[in-house]
C-alpha atoms as a PDB file:
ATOM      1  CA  UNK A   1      25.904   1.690  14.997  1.00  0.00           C
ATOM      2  CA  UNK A   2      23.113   0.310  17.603  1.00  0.00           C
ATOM      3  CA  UNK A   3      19.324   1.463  17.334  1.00  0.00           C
ATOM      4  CA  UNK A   4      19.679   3.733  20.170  1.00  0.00           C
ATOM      5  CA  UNK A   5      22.613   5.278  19.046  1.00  0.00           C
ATOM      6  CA  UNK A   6      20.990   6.098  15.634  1.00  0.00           C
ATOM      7  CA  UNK A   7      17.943   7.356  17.842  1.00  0.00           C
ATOM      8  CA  UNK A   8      19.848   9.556  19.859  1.00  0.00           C
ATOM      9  CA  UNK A   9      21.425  11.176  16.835  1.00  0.00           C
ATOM     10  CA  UNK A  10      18.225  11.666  15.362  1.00  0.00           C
ATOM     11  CA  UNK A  11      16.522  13.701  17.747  1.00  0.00           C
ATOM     12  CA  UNK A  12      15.108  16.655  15.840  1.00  0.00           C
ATOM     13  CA  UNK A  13      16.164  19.946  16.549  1.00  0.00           C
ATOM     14  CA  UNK A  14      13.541  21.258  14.845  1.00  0.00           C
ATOM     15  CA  UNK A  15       9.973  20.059  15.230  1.00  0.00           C
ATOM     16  CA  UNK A  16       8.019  16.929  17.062  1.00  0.00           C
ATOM     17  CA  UNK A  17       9.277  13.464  16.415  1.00  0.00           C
ATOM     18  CA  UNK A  18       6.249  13.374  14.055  1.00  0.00           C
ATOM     19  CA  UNK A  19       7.574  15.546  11.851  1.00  0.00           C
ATOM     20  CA  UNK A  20      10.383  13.281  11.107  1.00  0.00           C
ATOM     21  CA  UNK A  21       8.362   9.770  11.885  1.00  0.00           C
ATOM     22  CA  UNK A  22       9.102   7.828   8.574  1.00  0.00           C
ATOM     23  CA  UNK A  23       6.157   6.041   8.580  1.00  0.00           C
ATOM     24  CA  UNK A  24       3.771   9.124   9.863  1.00  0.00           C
ATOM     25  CA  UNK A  25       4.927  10.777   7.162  1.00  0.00           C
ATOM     26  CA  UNK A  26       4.416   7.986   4.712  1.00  0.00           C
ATOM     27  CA  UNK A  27       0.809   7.569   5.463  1.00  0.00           C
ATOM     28  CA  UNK A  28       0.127  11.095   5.459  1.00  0.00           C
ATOM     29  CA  UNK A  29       1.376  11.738   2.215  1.00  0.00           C
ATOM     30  CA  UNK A  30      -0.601   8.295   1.060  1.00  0.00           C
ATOM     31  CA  UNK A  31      -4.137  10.149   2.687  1.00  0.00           C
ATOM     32  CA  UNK A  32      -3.279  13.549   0.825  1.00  0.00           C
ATOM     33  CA  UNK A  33      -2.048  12.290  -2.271  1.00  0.00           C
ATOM     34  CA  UNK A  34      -5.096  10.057  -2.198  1.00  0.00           C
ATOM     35  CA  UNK A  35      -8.006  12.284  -1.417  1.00  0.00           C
ATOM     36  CA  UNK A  36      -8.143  13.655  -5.107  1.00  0.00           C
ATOM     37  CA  UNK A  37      -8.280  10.541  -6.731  1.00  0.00           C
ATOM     38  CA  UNK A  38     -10.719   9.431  -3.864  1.00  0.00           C
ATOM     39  CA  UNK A  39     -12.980  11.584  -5.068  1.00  0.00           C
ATOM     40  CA  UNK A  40     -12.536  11.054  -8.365  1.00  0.00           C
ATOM     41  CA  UNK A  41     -12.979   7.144  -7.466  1.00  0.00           C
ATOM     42  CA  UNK A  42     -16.460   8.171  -5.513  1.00  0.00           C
ATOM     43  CA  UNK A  43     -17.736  10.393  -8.594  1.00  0.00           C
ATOM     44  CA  UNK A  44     -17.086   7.103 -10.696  1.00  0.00           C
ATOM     45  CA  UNK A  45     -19.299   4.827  -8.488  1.00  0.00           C
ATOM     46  CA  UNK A  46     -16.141   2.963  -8.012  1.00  0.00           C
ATOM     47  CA  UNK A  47     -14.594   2.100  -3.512  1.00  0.00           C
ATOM     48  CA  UNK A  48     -11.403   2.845  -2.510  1.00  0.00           C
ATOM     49  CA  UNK A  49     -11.052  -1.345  -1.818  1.00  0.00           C
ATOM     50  CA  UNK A  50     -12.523  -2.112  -5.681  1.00  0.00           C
ATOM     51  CA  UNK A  51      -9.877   0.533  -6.892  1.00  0.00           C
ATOM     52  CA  UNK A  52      -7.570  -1.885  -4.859  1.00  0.00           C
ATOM     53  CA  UNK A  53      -8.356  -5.225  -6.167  1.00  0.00           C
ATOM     54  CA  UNK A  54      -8.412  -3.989 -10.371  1.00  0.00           C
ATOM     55  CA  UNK A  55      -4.896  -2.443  -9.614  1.00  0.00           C
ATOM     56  CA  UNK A  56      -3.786  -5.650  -8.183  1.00  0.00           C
ATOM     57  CA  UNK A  57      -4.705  -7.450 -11.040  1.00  0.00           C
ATOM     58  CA  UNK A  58      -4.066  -5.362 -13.750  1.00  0.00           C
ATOM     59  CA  UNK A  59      -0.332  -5.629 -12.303  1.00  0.00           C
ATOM     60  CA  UNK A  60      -0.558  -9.282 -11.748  1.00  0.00           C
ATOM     61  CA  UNK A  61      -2.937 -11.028 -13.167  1.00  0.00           C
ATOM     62  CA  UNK A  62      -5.441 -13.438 -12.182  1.00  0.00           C
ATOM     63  CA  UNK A  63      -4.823 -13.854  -8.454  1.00  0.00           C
ATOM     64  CA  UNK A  64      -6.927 -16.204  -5.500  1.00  0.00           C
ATOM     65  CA  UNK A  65      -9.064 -14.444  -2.905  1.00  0.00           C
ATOM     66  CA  UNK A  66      -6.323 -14.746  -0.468  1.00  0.00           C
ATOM     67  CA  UNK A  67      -3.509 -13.055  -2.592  1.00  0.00           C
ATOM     68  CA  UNK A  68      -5.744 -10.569  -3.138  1.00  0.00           C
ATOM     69  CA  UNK A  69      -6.071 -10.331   0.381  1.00  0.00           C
ATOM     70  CA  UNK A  70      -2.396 -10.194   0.766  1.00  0.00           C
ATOM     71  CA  UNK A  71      -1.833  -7.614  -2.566  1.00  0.00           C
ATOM     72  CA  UNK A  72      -4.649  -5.476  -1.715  1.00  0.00           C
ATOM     73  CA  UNK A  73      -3.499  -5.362   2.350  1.00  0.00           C
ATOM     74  CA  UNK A  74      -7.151  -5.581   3.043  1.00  0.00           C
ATOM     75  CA  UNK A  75      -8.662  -7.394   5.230  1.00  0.00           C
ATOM     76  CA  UNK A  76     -10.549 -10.548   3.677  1.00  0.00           C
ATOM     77  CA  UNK A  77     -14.115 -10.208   3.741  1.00  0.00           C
ATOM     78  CA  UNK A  78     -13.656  -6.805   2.433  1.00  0.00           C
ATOM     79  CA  UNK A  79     -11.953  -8.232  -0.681  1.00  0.00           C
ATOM     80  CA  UNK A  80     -14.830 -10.627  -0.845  1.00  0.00           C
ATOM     81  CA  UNK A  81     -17.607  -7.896  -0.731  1.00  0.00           C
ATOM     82  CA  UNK A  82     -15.062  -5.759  -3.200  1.00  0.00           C
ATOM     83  CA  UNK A  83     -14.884  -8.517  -5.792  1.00  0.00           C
ATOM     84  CA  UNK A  84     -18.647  -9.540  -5.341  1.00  0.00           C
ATOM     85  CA  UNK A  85     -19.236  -5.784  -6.394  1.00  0.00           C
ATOM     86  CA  UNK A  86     -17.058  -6.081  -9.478  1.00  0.00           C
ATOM     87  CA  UNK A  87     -18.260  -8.970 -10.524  1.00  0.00           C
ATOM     88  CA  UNK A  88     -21.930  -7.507 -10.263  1.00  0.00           C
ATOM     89  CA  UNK A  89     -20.874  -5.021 -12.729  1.00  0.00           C
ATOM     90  CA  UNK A  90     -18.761  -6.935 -14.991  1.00  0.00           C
ATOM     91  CA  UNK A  91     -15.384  -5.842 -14.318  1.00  0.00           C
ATOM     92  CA  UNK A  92     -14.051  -9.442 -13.114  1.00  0.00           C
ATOM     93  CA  UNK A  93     -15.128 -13.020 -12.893  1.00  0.00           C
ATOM     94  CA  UNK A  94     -14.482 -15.375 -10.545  1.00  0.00           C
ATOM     95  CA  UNK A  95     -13.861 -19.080 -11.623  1.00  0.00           C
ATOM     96  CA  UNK A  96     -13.143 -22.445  -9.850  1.00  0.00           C
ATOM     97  CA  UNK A  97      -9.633 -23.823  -8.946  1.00  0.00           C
ATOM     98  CA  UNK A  98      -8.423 -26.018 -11.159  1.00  0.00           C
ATOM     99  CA  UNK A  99      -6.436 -28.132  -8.575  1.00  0.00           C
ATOM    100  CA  UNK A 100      -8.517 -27.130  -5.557  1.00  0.00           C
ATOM    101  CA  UNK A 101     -12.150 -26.097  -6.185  1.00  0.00           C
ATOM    102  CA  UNK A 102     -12.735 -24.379  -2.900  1.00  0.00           C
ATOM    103  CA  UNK A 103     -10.537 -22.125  -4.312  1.00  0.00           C
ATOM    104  CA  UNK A 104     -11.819 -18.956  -6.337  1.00  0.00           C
ATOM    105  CA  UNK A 105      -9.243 -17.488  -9.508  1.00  0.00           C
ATOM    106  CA  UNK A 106     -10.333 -13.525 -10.237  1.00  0.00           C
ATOM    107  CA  UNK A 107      -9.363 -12.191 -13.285  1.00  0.00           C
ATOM    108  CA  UNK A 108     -10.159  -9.113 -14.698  1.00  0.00           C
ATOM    109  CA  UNK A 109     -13.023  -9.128 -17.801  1.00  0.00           C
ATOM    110  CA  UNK A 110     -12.317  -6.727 -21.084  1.00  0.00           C
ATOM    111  CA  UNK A 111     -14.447  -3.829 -19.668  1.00  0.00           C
ATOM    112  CA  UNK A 112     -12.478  -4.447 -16.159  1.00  0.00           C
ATOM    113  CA  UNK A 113      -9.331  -3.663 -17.963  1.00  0.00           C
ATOM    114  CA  UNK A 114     -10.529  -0.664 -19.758  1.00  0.00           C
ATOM    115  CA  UNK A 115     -12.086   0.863 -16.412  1.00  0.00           C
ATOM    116  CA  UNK A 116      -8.549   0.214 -14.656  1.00  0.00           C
ATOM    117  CA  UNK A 117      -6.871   1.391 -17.417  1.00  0.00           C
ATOM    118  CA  UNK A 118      -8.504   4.869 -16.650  1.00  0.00           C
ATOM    119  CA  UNK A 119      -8.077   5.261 -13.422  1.00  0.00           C
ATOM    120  CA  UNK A 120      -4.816   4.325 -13.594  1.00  0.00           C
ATOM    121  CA  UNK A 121      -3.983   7.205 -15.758  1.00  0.00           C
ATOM    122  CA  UNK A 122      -5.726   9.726 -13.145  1.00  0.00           C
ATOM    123  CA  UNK A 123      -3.765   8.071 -10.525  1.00  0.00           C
ATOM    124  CA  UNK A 124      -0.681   8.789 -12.230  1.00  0.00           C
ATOM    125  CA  UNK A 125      -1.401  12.341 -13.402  1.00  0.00           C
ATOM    126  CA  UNK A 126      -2.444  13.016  -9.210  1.00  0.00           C
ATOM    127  CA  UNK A 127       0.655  11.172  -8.095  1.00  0.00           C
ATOM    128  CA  UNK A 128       2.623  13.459 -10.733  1.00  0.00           C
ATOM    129  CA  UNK A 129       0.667  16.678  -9.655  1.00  0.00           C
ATOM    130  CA  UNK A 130       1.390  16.031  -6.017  1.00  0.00           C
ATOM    131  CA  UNK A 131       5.384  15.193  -6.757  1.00  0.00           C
ATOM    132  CA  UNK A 132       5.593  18.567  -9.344  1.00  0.00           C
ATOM    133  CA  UNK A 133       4.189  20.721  -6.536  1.00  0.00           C
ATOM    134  CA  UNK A 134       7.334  20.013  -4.546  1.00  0.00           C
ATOM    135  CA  UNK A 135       9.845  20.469  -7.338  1.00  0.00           C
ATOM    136  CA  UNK A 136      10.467  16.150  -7.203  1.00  0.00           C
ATOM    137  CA  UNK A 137       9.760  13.538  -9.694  1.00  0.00           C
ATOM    138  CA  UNK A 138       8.887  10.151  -7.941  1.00  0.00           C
ATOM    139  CA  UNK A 139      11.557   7.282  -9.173  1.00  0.00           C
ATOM    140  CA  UNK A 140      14.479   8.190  -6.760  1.00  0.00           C
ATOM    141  CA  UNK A 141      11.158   7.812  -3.584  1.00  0.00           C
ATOM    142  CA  UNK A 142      10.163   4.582  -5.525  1.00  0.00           C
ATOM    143  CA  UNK A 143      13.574   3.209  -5.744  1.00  0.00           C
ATOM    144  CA  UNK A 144      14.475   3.709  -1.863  1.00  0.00           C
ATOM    145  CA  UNK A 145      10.626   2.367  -0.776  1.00  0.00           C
ATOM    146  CA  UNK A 146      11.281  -0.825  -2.971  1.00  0.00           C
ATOM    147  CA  UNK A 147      14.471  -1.082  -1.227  1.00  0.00           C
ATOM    148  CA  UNK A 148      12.873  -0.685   2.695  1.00  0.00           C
ATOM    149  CA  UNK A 149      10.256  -2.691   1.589  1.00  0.00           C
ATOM    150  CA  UNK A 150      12.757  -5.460   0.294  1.00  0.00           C
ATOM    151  CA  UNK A 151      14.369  -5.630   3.992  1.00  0.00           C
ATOM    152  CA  UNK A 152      11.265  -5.351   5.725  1.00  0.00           C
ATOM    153  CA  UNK A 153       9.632  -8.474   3.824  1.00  0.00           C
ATOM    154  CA  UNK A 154      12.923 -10.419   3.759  1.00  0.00           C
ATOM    155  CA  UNK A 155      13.218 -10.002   7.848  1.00  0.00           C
ATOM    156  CA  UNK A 156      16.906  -8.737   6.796  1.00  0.00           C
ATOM    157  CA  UNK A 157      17.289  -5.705   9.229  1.00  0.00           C
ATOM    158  CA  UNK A 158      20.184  -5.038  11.058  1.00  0.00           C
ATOM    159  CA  UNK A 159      19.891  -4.208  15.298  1.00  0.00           C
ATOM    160  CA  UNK A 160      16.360  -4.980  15.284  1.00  0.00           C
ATOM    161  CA  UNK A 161      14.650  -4.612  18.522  1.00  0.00           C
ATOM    162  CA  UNK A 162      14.239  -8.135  20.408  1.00  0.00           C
ATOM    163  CA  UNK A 163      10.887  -7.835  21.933  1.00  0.00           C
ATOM    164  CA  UNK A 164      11.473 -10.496  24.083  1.00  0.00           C
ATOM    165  CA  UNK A 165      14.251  -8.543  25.672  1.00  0.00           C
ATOM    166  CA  UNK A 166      14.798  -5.484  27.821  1.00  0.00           C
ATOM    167  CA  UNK A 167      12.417  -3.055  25.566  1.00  0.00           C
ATOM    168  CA  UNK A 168      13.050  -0.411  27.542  1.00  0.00           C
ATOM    169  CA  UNK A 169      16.642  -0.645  27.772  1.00  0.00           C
ATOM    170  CA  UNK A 170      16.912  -0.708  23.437  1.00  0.00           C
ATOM    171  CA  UNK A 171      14.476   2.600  23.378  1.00  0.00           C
ATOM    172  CA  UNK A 172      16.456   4.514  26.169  1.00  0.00           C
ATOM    173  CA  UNK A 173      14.345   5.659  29.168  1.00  0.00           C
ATOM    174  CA  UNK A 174      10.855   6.774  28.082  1.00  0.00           C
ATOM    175  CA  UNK A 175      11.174  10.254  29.778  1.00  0.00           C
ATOM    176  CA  UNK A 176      14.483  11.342  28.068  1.00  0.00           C
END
């Protein structure tokens, strides 16, 4: 089945096309699910983009500036200022490279690990609160985001648009 097929099939019935725009919907629930912990976050002394960077390496380990960067899907410099922050207050330290030593290793210190280990519980008991209130648990959402997110990094999506090409002609007319 083509894109615009699958388009046209999908028109809702019921409600706006935001209503049933995937990722709309996705980031909304991310900024409502969020805003508790947020807060929490805030009352701890601890940003959003610090939160961020001791997830990312609780889950991974030691990682370089730039997979930070990359993990974190934040913008450099505000990794930087994040990890120049946690390293202020003893929650990671930054070392040298060993092969190249422009290159800065972050790795998360004892009291780092306790701190994330904290907030990752309250992140999980929000993210649970959030899922209850709807009746849902969150593995079958998890499983079928891992999946999307699988295609989308691999660049293995079927009738993709080709930008290059008639744009207009793959969307359908604008005004339909």
């Amino acid at each position: 089945m083509s894109w615009q097929a699958e388009r046209i099939d999908d028109r809702p019935a019921d409600g706006p096309f935001l209503d049933r725009y995937l990722p709309y919907l996705l980031h909304r629930a991310d900024v409502l699910m969020s805003q508790r912990f947020l807060d929490d976050l805030v009352g701890g002394g601890v940003q959003m983009s610090e939160w961020r960077v001791l997830a990312v390496l609780d889950a991974r380990g030691e990682r370089t500036i730039t997979a930070l960067t990359d993990d974190t899907m934040l913008p450099q410099p505000t990794v930087t200022h994040a990890v120049a922050r946690l390293e202020e207050r003893g929650d990671v330290e930054r070392r040298r490279g060993s092969t190249d030593r422009r290159q800065r290793i972050v790795t998360l210190t004892e009291d780092g690990s306790v701190k994330v280990a904290t907030l990752i519980d309250r992140a999980r008991a929000g993210e649970r609160d959030a899922l209850a209130t709807a009746g849902r648990t969150g593995e079958e959402l998890r499983r079928i985001l891992r999946e999307v997110i699988a295609a989308l990094e691999s660049g293995d999506l079927e009738d993709g648009l080709d930008l290059d090409g008639d744009v207009e002609g793959q969307l359908g007319h604008p005004d339909r």
